[in-house]
Protein backbone atom coordinates (compact mmCIF):
# COMPACT_ATOMS: atom_id res chain seq x y z
CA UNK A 1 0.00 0.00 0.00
CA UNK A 2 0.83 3.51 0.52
CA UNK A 3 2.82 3.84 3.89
CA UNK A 4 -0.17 4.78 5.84
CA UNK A 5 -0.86 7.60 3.37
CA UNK A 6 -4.49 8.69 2.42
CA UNK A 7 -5.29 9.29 -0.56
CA UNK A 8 -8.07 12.24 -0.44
CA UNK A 9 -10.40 12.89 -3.58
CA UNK A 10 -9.00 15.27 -6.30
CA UNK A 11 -5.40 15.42 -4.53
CA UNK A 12 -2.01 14.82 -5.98
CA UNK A 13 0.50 12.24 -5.35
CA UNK A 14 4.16 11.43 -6.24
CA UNK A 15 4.04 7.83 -6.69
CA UNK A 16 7.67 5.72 -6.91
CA UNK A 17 9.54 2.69 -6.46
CA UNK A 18 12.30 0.47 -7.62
CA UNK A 19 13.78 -3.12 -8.37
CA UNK A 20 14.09 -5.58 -5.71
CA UNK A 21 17.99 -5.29 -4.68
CA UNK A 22 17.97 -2.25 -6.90
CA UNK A 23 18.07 -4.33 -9.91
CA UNK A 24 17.39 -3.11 -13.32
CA UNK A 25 13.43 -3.63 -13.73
CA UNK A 26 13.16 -2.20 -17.73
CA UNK A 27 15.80 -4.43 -19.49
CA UNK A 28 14.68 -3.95 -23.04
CA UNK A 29 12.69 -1.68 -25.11
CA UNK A 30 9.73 -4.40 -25.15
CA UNK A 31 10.06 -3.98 -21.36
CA UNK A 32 9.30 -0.09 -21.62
CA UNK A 33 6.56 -0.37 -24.20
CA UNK A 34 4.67 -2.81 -21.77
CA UNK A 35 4.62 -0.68 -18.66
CA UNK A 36 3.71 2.40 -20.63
CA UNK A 37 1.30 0.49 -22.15
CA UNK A 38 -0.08 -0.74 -19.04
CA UNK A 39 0.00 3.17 -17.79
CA UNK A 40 -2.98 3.61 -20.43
CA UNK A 41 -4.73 -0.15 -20.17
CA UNK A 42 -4.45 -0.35 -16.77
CA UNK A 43 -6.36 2.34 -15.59
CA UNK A 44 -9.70 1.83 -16.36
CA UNK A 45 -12.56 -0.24 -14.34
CA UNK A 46 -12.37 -3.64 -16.25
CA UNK A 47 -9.78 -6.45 -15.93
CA UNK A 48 -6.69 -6.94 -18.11
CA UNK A 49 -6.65 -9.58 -20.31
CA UNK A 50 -3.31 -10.94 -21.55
CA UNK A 51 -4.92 -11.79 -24.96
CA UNK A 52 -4.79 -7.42 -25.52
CA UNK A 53 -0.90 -7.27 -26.16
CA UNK A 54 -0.54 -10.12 -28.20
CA UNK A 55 0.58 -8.99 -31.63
CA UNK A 56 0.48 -5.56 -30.87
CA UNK A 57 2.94 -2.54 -31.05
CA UNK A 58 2.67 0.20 -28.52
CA UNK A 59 0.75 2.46 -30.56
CA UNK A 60 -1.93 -0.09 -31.08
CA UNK A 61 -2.19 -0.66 -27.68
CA UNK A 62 -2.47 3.23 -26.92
CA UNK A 63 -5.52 3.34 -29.57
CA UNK A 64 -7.30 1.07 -27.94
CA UNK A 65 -10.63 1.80 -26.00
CA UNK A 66 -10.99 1.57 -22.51
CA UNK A 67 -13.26 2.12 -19.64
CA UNK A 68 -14.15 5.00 -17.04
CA UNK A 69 -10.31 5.91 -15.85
CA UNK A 70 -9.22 4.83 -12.33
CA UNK A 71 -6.92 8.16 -11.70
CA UNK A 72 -5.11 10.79 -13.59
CA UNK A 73 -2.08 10.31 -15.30
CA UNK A 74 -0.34 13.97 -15.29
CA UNK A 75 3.15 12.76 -15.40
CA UNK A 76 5.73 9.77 -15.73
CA UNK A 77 9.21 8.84 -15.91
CA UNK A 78 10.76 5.15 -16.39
CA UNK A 79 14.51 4.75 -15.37
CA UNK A 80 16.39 1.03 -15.68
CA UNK A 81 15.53 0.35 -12.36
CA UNK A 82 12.73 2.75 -10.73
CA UNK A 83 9.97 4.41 -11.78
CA UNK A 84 8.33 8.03 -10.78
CA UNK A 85 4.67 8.60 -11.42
CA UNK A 86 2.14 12.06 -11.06
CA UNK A 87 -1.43 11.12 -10.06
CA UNK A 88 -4.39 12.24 -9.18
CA UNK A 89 -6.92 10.19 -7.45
CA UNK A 90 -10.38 11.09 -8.89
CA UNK A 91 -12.49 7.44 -8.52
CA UNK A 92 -12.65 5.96 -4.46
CA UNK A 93 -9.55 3.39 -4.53
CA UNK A 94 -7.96 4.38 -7.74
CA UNK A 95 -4.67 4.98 -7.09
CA UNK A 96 -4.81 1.98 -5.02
CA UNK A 97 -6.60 -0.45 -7.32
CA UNK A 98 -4.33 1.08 -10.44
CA UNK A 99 -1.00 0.64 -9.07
CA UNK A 100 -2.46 -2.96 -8.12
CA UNK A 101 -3.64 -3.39 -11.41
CA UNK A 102 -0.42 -1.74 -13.23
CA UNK A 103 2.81 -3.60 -11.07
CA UNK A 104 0.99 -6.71 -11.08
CA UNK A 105 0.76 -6.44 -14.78
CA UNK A 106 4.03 -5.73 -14.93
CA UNK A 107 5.73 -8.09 -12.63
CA UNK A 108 3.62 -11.10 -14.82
CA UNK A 109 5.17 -9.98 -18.13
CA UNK A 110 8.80 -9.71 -16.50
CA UNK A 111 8.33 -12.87 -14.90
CA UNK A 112 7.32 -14.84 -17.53
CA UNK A 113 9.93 -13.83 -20.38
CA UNK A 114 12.66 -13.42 -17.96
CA UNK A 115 12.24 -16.90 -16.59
CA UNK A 116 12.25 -15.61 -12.82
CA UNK A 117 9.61 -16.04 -9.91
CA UNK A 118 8.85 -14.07 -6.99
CA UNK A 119 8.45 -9.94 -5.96
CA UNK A 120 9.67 -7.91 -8.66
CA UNK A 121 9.82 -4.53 -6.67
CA UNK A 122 11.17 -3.54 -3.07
CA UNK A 123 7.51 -3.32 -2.46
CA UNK A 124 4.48 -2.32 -3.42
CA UNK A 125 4.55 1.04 -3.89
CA UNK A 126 5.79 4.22 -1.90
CA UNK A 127 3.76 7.87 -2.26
CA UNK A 128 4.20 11.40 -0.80
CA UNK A 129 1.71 14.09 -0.69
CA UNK A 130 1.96 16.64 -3.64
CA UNK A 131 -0.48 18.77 -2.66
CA UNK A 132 1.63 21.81 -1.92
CA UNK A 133 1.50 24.37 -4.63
CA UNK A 134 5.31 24.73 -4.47
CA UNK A 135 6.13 21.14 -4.27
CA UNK A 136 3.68 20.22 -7.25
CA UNK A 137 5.42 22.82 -9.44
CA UNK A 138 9.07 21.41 -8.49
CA UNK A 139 8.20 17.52 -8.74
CA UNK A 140 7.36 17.66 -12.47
CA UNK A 141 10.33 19.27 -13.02
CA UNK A 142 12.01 16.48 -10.83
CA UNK A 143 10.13 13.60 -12.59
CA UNK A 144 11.41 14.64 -15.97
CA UNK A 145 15.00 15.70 -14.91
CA UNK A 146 15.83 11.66 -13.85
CA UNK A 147 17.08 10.58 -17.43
CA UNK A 148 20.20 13.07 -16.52
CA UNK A 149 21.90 11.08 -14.22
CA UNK A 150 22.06 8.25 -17.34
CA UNK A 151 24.43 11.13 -19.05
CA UNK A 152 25.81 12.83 -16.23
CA UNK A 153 25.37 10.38 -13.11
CA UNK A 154 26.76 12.63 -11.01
CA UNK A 155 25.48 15.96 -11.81
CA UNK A 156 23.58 16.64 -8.21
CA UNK A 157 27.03 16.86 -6.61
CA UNK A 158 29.24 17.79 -9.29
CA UNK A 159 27.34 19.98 -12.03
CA UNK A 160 26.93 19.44 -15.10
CA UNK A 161 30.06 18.98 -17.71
CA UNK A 162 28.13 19.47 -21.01
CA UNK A 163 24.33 20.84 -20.30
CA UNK A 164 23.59 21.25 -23.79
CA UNK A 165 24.44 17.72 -24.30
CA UNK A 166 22.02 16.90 -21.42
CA UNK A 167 19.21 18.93 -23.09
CA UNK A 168 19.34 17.09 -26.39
CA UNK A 169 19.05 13.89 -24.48
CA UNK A 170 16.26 15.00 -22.54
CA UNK A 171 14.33 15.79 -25.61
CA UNK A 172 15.58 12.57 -27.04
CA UNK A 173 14.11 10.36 -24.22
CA UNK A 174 10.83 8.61 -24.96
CA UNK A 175 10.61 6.53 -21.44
CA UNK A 176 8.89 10.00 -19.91
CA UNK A 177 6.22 12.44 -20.31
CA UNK A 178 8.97 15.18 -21.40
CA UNK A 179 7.94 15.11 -24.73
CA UNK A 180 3.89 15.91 -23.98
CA UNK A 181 4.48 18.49 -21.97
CA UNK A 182 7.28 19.97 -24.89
CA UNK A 183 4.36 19.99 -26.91
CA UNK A 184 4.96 16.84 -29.01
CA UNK A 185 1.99 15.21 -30.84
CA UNK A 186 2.33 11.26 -29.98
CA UNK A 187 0.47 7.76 -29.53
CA UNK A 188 2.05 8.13 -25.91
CA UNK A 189 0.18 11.19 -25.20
CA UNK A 190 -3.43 9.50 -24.44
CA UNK A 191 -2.14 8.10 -21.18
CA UNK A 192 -2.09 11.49 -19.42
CA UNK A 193 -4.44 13.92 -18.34
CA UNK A 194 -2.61 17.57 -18.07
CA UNK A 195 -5.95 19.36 -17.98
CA UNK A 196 -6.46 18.61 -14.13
CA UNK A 197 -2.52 20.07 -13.48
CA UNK A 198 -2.81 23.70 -12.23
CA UNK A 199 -1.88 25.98 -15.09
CA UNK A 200 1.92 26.47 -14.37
CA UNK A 201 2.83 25.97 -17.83
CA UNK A 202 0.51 27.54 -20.28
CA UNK A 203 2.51 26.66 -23.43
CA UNK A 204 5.53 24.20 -23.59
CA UNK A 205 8.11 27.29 -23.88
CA UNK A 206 7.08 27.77 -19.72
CA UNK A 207 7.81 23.73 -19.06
CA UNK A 208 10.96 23.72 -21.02
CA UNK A 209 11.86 27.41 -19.00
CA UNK A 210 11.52 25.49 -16.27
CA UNK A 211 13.55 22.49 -16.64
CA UNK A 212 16.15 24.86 -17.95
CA UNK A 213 16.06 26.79 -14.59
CA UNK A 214 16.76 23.83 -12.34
CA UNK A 215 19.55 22.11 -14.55
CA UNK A 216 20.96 25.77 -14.68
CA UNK A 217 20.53 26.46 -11.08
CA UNK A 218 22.19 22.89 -10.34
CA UNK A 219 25.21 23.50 -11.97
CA UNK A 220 25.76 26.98 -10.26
């Protein structure tokens, strides 16, 4: 569950959590394209039915029709071995029953075509109240700022040696939401819900602005 967290109608939360051991949980691109896939199919009201992926690419599985939604998607990020999530709970239980819905999904598919048994993640999920103004704005700037330490692992403590290099990857990585909120027309883009954010970035210029602040700001 959540940590003894309650999840209160119409609020936001900052959902995350990693491999077991730390190990790398996304191995291959098939492994991405299922759990983003499984961001869109999963939340809805009906059951998932293994028979919906097979033969499909990701893009089919994003057109496909589903159900009354369980929560809000406003935001995600997939690293090798975590993964950060933006919610909003709108439905009683949804964050609850779509996480349940979404790692147990997952952990299935790894399972099965990795040839491996048992818990997948350190647990079942960890959350933290986003419903501070200040701390809303920051975290989606945080979500999407997590493919940096793949270029520049260390550029919390040290800076950054080449942030124009870092910006190019950012807009080059399609394991996030970076690219919807830059404005980017894609299959990928019918998993979220940005509507329900507060309107801190009224065209993509602002977002980008944004990031652009905190990577400069880190490497002051």
């Amino acid at each position: 569950m959540s940590r003894g967290l309650t999840f209160q109608p119409e609020g936001f939360y900052h959902i995350y959590n990693r491999g077991t051991e730390r190990r790398d949980v996304f191995i291959s691109g098939s492994d991405y394209d299922r759990f983003i896939s499984l961001l869109y199919l999963a939340n809805n009201q009906q059951l998932l039915h293994r028979s919906n992926y097979q033969g499909r690419t990701l893009p089919e599985l994003l057109a496909l029709t589903r159900g009354e939604t369980l929560v809000d998607v406003c935001a995600y990020c997939l690293m090798p071995n975590h993964f950060h999530l933006l919610v909003r709970e709108h439905t009683e239980n949804g964050i609850s029953k779509f996480m349940q819905k979404l790692m147990t999904g997952y952990t299935m598919y790894f399972n099965k075509l990795h040839e491996r048994t048992g818990a997948l993640f350190q647990s079942k999920f960890k959350a933290r109240d986003a419903n501070d103004d200040s701390y809303l704005r920051y975290l989606i700037s945080y979500i999407h700022l997590n493919p940096v330490k793949l270029v520049e692992p260390l550029w919390k403590e040290k800076g950054i040696s080449d942030t124009d290099a870092v910006k190019e990857y950012l807009a080059s990585y399609i394991r996030s939401s970076y690219l919807d909120f830059m404005g980017v027309a894609r299959a990928e883009g019918k998993i979220l819900n940005m509507a329900v954010l507060p309107d801190y970035f009224a065209v993509p210029h602002d977002f980008e602005t944004s990031v652009n602040e905190w990577l400069d700001y880190q490497n002051s």
